[in-house]
N, C-alpha and C. Protein backbone atom coordinates (compact mmCIF):
# COMPACT_ATOMS: atom_id res chain seq x y z
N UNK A 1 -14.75 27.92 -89.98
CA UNK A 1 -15.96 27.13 -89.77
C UNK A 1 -15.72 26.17 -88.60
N UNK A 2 -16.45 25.76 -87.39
CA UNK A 2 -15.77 25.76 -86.22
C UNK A 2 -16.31 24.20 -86.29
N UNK A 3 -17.15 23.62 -87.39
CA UNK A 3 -17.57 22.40 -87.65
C UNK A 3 -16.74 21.30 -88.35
N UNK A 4 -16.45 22.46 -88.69
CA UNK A 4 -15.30 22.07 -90.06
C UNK A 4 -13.87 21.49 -89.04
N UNK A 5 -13.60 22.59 -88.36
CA UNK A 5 -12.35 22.45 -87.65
C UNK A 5 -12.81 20.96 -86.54
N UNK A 6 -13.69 21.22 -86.39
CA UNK A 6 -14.62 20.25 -84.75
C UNK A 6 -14.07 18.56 -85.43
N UNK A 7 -14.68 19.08 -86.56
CA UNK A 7 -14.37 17.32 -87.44
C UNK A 7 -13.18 16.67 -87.67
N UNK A 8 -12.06 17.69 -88.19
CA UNK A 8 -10.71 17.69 -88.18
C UNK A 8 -10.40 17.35 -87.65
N UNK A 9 -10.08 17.65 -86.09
CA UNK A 9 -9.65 16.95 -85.02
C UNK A 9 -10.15 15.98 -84.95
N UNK A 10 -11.80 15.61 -84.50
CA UNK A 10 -11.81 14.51 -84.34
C UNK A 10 -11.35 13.60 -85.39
N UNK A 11 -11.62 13.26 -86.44
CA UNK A 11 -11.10 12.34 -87.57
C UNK A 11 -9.27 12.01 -87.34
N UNK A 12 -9.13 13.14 -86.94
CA UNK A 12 -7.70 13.03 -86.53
C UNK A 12 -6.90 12.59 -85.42
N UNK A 13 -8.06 12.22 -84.34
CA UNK A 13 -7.74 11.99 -83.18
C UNK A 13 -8.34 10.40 -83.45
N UNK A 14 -9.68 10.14 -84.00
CA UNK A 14 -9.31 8.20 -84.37
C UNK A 14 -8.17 7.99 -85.29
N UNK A 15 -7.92 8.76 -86.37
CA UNK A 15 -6.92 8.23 -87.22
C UNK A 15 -5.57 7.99 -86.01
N UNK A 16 -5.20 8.66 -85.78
CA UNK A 16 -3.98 8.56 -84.68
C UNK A 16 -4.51 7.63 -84.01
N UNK A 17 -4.95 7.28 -83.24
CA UNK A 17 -5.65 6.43 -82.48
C UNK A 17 -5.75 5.03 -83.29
N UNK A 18 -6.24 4.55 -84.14
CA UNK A 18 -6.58 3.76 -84.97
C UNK A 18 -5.06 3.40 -85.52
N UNK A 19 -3.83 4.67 -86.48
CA UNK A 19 -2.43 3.64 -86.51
C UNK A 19 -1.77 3.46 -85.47
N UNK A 20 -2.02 3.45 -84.14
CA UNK A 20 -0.91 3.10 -83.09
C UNK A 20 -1.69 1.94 -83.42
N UNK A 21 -3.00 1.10 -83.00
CA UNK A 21 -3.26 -0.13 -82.83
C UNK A 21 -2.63 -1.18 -84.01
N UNK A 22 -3.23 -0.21 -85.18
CA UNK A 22 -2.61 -1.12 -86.32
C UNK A 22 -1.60 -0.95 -86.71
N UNK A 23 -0.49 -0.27 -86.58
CA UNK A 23 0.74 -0.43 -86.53
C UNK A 23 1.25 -1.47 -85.65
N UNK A 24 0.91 -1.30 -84.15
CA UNK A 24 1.26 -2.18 -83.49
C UNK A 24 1.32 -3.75 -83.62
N UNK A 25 -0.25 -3.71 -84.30
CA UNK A 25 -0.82 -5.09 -84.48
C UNK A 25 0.04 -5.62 -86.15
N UNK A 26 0.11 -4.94 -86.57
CA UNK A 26 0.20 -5.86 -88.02
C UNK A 26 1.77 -5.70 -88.02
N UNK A 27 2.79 -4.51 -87.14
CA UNK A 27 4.22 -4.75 -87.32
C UNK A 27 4.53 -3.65 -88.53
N UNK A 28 3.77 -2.48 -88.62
CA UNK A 28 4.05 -1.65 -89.77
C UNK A 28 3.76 -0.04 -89.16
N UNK A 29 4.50 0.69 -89.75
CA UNK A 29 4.69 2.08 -89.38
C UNK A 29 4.44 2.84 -90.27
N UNK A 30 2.52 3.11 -90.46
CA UNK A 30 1.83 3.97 -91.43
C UNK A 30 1.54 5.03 -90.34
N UNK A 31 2.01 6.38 -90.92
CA UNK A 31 1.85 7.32 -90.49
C UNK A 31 1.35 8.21 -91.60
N UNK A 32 0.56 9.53 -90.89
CA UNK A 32 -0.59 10.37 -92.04
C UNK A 32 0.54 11.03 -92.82
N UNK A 33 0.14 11.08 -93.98
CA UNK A 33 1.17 11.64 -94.70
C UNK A 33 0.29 13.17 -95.41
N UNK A 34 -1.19 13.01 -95.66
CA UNK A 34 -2.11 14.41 -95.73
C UNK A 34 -3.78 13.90 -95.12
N UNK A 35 -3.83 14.88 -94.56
CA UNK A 35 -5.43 15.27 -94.53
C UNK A 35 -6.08 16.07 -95.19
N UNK A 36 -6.86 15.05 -95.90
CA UNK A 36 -7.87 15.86 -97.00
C UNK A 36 -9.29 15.55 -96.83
N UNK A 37 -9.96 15.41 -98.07
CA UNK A 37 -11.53 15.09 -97.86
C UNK A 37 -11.97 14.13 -98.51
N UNK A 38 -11.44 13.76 -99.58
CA UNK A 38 -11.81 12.17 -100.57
C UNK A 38 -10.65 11.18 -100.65
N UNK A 39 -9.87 10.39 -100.02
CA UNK A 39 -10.15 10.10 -98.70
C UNK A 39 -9.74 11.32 -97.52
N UNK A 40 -10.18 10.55 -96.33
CA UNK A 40 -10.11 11.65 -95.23
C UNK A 40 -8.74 11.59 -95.00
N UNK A 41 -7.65 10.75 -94.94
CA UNK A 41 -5.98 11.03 -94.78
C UNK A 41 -5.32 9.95 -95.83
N UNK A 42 -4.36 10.25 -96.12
CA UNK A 42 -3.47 9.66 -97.06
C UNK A 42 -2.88 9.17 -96.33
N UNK A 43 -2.55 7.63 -95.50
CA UNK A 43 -1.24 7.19 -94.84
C UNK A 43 0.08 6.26 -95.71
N UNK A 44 1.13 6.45 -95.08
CA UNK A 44 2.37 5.92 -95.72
C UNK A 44 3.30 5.25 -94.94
N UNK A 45 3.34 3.63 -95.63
CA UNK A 45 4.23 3.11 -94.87
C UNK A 45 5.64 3.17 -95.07
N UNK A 46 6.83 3.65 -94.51
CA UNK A 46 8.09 3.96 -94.72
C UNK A 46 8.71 2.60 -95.05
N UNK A 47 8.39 1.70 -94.43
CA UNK A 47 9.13 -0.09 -94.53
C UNK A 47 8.37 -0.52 -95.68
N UNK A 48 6.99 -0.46 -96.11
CA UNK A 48 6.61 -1.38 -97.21
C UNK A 48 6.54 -0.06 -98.53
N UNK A 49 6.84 1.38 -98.40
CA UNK A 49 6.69 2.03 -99.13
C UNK A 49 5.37 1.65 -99.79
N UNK A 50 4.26 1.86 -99.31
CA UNK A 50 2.89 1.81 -99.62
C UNK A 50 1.76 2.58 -98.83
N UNK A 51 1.15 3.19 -99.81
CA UNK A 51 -0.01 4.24 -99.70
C UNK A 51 -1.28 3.89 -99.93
N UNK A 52 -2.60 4.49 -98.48
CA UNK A 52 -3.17 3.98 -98.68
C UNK A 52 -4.42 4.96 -98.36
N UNK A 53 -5.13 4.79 -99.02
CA UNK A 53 -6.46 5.71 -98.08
C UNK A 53 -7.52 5.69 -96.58
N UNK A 54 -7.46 6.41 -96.14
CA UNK A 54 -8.32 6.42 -95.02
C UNK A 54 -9.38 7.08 -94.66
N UNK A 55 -10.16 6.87 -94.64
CA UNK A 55 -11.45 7.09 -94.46
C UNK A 55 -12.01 6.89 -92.87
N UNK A 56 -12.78 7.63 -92.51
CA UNK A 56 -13.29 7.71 -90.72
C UNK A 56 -14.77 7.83 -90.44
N UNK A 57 -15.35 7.12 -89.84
CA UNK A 57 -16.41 7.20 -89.40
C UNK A 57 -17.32 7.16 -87.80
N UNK A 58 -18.00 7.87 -87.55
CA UNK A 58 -18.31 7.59 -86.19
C UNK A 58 -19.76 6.63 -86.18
N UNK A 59 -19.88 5.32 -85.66
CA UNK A 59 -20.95 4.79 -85.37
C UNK A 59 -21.36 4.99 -84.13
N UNK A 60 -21.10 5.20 -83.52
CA UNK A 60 -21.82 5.91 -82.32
C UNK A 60 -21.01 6.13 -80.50
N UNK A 61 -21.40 6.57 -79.67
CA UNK A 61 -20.54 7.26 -78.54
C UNK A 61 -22.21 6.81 -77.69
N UNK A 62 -21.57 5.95 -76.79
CA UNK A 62 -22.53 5.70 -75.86
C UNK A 62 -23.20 6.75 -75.35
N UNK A 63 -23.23 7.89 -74.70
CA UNK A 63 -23.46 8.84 -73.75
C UNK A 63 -23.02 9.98 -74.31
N UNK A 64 -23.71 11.00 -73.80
CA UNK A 64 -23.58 12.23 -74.25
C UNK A 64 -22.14 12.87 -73.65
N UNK A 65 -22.56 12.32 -72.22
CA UNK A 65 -21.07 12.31 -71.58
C UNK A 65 -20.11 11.62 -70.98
N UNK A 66 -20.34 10.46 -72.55
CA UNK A 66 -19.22 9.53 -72.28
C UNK A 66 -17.72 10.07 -71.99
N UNK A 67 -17.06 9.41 -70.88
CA UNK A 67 -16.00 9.58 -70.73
C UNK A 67 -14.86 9.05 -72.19
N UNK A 68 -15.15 8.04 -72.87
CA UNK A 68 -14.78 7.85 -73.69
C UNK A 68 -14.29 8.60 -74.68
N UNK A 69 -15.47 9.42 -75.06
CA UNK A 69 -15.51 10.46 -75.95
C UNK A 69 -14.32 11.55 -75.42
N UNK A 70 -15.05 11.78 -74.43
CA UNK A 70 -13.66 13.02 -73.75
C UNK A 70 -11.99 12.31 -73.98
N UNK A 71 -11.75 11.43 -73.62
CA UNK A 71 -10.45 10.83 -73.65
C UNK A 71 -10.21 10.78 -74.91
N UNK A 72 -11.05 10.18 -75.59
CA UNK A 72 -10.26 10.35 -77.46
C UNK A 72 -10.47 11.66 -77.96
N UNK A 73 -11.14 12.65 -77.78
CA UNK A 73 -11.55 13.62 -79.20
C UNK A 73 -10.87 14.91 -77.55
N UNK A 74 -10.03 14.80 -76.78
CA UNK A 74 -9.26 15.65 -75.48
C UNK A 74 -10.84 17.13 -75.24
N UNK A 75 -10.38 17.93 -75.46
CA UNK A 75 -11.01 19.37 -74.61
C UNK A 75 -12.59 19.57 -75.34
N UNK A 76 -12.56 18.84 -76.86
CA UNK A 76 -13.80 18.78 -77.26
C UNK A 76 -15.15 19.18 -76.53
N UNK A 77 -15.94 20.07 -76.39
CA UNK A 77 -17.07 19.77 -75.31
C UNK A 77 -18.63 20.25 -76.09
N UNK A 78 -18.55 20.45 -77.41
CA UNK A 78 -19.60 20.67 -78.22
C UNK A 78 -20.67 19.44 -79.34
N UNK A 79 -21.20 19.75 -79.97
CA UNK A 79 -21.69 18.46 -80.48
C UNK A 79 -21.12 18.09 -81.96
N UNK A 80 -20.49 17.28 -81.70
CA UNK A 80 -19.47 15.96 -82.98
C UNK A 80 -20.19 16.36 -84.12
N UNK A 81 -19.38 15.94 -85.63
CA UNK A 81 -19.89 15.56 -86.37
C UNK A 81 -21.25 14.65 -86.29
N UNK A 82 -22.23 14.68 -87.37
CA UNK A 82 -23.54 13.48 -87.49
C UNK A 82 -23.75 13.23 -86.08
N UNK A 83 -24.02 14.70 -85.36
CA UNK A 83 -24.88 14.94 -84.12
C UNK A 83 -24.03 14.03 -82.85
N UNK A 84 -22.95 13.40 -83.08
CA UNK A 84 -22.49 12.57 -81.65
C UNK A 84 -21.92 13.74 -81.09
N UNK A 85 -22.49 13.48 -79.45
CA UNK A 85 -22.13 15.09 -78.28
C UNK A 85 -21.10 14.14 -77.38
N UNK A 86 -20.15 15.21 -77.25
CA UNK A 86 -19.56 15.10 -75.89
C UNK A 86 -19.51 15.69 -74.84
N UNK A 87 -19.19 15.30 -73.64
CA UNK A 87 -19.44 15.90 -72.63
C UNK A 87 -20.53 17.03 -72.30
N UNK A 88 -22.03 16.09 -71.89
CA UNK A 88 -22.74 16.82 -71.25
C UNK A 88 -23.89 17.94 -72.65
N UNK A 89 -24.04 17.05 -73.58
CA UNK A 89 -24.88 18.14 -74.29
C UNK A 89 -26.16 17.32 -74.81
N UNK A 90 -27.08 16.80 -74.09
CA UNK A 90 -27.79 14.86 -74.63
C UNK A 90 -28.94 16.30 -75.71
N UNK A 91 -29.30 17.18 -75.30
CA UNK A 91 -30.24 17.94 -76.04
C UNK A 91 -29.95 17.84 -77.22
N UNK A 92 -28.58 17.64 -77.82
CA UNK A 92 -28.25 17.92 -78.96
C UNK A 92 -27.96 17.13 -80.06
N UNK A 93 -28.08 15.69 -79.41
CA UNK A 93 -27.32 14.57 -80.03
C UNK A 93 -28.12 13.86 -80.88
N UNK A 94 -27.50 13.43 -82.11
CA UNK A 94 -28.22 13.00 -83.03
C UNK A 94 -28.54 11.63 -83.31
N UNK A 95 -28.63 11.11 -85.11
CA UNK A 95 -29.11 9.59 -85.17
C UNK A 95 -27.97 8.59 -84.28
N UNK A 96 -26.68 8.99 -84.41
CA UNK A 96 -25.38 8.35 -84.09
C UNK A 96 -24.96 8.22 -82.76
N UNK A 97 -26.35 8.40 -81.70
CA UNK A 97 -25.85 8.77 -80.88
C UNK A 97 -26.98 7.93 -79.52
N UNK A 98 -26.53 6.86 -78.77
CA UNK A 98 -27.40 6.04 -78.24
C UNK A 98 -27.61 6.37 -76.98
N UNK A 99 -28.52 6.28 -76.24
CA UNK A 99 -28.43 6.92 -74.82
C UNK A 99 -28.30 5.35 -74.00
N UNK A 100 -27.54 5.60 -72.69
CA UNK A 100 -27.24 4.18 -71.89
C UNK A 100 -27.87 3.57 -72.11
N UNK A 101 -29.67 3.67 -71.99
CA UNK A 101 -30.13 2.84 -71.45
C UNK A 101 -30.75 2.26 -72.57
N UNK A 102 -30.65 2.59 -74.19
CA UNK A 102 -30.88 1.68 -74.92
C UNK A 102 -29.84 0.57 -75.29
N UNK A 103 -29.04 1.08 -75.17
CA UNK A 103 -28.01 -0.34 -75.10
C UNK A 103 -27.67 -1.33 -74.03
N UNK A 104 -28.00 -1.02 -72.79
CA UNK A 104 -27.86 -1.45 -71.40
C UNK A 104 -29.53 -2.46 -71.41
N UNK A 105 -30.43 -2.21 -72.20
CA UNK A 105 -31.77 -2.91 -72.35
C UNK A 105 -31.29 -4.42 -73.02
N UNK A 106 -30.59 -4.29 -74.02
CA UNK A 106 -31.44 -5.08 -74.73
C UNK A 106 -29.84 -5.35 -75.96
N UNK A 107 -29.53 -3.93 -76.65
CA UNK A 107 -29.41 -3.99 -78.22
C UNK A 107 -27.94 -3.70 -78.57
N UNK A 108 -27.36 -4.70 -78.25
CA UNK A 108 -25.77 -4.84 -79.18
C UNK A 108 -26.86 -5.09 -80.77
N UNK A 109 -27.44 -5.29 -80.77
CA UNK A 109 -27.83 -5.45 -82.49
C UNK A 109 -28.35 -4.21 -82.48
N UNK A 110 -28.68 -2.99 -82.19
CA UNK A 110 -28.41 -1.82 -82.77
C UNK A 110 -27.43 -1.06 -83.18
N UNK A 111 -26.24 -1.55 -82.27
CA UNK A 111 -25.35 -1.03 -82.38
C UNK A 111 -24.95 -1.44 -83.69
N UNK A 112 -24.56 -2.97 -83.91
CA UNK A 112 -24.67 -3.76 -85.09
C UNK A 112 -24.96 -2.74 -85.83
N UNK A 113 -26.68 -3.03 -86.18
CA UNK A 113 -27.37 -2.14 -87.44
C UNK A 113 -26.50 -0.94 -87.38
N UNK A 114 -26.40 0.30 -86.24
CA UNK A 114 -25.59 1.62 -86.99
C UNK A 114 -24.54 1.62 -87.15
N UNK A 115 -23.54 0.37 -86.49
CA UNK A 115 -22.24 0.43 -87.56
C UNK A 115 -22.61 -0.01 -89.13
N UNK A 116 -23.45 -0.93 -89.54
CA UNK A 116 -23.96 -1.47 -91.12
C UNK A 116 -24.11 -0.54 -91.53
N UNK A 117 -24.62 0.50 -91.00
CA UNK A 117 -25.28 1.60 -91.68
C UNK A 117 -24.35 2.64 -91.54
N UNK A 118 -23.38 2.99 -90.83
CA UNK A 118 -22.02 3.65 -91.30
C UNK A 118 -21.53 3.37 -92.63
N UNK A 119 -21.43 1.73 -92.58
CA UNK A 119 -20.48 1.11 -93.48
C UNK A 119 -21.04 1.43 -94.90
N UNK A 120 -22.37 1.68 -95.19
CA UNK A 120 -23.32 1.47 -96.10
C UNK A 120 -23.01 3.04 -96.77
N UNK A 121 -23.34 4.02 -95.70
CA UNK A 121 -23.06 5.34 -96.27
C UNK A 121 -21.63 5.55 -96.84
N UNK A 122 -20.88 5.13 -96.03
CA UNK A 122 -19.27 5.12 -96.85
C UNK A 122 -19.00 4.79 -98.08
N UNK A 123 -19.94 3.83 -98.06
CA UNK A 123 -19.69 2.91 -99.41
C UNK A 123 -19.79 3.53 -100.48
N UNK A 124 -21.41 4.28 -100.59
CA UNK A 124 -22.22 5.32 -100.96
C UNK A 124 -21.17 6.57 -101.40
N UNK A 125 -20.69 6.96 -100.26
CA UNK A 125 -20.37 8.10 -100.25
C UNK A 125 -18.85 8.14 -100.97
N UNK A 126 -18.35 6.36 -101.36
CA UNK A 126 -16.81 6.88 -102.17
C UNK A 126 -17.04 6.56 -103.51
N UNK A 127 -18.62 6.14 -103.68
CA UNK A 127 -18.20 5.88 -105.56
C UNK A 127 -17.58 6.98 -106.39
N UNK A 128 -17.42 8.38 -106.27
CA UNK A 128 -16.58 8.89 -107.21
C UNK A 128 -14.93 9.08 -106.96
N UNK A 129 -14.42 8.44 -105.95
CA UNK A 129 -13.08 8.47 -105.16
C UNK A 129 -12.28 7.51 -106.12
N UNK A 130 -10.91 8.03 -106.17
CA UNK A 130 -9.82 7.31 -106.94
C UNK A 130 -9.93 5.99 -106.90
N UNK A 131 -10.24 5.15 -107.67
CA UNK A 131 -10.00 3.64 -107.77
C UNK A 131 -8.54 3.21 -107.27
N UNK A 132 -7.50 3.86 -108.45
CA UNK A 132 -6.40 3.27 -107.58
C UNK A 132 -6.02 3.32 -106.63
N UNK A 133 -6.38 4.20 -105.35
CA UNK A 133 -5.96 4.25 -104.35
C UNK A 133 -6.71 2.91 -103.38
N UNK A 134 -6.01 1.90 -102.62
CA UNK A 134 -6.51 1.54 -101.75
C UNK A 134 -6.93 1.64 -100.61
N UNK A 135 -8.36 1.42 -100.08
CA UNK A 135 -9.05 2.27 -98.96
C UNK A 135 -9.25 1.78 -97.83
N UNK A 136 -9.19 2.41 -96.93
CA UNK A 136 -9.59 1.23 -95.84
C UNK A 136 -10.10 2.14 -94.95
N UNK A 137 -11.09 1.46 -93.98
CA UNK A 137 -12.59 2.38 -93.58
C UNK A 137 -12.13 1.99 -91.95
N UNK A 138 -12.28 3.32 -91.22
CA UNK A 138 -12.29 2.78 -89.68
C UNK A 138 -13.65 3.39 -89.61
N UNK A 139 -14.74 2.56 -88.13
CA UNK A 139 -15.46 2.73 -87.94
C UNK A 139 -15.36 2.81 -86.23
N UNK A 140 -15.51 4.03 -85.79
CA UNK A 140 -15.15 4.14 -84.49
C UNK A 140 -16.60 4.38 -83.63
N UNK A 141 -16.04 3.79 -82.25
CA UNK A 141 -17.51 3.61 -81.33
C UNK A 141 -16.44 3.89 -80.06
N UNK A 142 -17.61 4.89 -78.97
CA UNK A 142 -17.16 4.75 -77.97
C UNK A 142 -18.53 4.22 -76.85
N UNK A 143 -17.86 3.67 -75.81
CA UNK A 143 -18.84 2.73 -74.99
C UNK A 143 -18.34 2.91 -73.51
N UNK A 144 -19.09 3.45 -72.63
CA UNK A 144 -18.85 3.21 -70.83
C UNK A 144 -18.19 1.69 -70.34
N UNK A 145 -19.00 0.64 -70.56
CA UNK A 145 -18.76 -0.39 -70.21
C UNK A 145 -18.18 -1.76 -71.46
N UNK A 146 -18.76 -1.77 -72.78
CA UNK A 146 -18.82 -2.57 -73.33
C UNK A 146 -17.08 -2.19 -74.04
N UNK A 147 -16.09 -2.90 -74.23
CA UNK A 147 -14.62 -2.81 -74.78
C UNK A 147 -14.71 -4.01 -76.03
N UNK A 148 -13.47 -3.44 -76.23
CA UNK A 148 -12.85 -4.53 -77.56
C UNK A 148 -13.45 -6.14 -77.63
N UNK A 149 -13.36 -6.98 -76.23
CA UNK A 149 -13.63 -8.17 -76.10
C UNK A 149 -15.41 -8.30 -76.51
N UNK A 150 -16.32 -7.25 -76.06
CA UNK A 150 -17.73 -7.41 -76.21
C UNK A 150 -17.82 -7.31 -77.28
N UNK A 151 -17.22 -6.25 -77.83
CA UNK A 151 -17.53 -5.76 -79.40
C UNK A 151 -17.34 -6.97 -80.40
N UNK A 152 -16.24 -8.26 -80.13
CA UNK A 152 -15.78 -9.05 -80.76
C UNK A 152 -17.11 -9.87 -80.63
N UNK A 153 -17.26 -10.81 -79.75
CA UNK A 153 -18.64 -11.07 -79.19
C UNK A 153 -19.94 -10.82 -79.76
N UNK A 154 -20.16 -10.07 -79.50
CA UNK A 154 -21.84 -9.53 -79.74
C UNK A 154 -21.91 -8.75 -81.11
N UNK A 155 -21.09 -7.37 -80.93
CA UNK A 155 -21.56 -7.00 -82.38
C UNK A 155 -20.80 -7.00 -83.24
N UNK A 156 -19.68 -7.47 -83.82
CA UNK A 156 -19.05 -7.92 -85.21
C UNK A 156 -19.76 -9.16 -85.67
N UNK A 157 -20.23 -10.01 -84.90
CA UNK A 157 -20.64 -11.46 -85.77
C UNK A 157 -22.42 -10.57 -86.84
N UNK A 158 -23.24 -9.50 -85.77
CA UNK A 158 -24.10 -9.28 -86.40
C UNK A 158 -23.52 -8.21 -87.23
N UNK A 159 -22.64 -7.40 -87.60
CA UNK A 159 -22.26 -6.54 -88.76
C UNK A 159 -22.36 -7.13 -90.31
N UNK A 160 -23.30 -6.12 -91.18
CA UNK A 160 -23.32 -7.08 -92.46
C UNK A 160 -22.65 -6.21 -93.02
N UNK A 161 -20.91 -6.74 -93.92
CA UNK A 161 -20.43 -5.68 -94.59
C UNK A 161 -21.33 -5.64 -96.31
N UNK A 162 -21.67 -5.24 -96.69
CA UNK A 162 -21.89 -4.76 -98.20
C UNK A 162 -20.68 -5.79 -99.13
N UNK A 163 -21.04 -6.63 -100.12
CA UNK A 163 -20.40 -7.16 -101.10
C UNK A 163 -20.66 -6.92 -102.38
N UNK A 164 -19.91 -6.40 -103.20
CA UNK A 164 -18.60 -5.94 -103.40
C UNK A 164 -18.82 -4.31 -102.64
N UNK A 165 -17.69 -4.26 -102.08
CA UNK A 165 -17.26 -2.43 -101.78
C UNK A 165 -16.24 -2.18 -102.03
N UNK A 166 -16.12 -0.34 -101.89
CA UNK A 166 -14.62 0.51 -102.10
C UNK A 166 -13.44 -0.20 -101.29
N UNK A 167 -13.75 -0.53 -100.57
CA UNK A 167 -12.96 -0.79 -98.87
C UNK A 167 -11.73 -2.48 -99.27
N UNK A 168 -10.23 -1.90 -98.97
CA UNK A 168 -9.62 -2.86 -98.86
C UNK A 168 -9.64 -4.04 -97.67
N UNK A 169 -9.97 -3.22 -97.03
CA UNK A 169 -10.12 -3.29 -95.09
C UNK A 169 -11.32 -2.57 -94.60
N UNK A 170 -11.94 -3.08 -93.10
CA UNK A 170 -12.66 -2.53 -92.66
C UNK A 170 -12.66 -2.77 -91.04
N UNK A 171 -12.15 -1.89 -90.21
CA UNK A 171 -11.64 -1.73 -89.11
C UNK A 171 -12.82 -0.80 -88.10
N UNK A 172 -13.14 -1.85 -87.09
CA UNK A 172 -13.75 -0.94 -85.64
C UNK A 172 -12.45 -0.99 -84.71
N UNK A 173 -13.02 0.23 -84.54
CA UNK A 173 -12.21 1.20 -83.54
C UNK A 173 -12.88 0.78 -82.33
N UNK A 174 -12.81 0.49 -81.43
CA UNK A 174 -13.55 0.41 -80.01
C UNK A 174 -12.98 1.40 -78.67
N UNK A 175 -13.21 2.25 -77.81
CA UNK A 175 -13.10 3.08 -76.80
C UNK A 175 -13.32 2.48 -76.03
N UNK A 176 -13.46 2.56 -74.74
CA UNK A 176 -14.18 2.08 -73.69
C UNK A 176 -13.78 2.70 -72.22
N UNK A 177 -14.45 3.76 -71.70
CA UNK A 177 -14.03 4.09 -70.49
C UNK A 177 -13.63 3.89 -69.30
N UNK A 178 -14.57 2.65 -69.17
CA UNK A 178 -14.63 2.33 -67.82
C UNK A 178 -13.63 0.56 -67.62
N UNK A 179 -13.21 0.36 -68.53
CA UNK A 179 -11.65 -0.82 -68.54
C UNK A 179 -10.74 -0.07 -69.65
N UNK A 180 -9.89 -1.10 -69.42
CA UNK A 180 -9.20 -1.01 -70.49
C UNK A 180 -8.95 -2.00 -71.72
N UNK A 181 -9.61 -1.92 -71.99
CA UNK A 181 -10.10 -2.61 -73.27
C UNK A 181 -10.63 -2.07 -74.41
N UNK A 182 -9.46 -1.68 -75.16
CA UNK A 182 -9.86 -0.56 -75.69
C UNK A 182 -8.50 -1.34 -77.39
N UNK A 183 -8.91 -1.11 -78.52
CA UNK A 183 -8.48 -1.71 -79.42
C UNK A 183 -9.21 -1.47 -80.79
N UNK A 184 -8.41 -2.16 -81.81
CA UNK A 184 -9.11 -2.75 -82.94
C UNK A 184 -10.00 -3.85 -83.49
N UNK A 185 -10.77 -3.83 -84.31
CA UNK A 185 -11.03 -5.55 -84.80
C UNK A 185 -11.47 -5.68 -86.18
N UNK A 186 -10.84 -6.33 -86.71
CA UNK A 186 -11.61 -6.54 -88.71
C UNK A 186 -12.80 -6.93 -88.82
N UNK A 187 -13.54 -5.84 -89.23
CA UNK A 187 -14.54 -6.49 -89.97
C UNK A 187 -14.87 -7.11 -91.67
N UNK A 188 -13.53 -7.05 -92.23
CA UNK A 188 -14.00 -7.06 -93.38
C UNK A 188 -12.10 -6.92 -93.82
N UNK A 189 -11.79 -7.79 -94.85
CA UNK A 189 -10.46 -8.16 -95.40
C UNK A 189 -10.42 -8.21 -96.65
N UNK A 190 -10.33 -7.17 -97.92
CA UNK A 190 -10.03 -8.24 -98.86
C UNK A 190 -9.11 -8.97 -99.18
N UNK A 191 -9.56 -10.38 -99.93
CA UNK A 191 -8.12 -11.26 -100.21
C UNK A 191 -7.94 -10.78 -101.52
């Protein structure tokens, strides 16, 4: 199933993507230990001997042919999971999927709203998932111009996470083609 496989990679290409930052950042070496489907990878830290769930989501890919997209998800050139296209396919692209010039107008608070609304379906989508396992949700975006620093800025203060959720953690992923500014940021911690 070539959708099936299409997703794989990508999920696998933020997850990789997503523990270099947070490895880096927090000083811990979680690496995938399985890819499955409830959560999407099992990671394991060798130093704290702790397991945790991961879960992946795409809130949206600026452009159809964001460069972004190409650099994280490599030779990809068909249309993503939940309709996000890469390279060069805008005919095809779905709710998740913003064209320049609505975000270049006006709307880091759309962006906002469809990461909320990532976060919302996740939420949704793990009530029958292992309790004991602890989960933690990346929410990945890729963007031409806007990086890690805007994203901090403009759309994390408008992100509303859902109280109470599955989620131990709740992590944007940010891309960004055209700098380098390209990173993590918490949206959401539990104590």
């Amino acid at each position: 199933m070539r959708d099936g496989v299409q997703k794989d990679e990508m999920e696998r290409a933020v997850c990789d993507s997503f523990l270099g930052y947070y490895n880096e950042k927090l000083g811990l070496d979680f690496r995938v230990s399985e890819h499955q489907d409830k959560p999407d990878f099992l990671v394991h830290c060798n130093r704290t001997d702790v397991t945790r769930g991961l879960e992946i989501t795409i809130a949206m890919f600026q452009d159809s042919d964001s460069l972004a997209a190409r650099q994280l998800f490599g030779r990809l050139n068909t249309v993503m999971p939940d309709g996000v296209a890469a390279s060069g396919d805008r005919k095809r692209a779905g709710p998740y999927m913003a064209k320049t010039a609505d975000l270049t107008k006006h709307n880091t608070g759309v962006l906002a709203q469809l990461v909320t609304e990532r976060i919302r379906d996740k939420c949704d989508k793990t009530q029958g998932y292992d309790r004991t396992l602890p989960l933690i949700l990346v929410v990945a975006i890729g963007d031409k111009v806007r990086g890690l620093t805007s994203m901090r800025r403009l759309v994390a203060p408008e992100v509303h996470v859902p109280r109470p959720n599955p989620f131990r953690q709740i992590w944007l992923s940010v891309y960004c083609s055209l700098r380098d500014d390209n990173g993590i940021l918490s949206l959401y911690r539990q104590v």
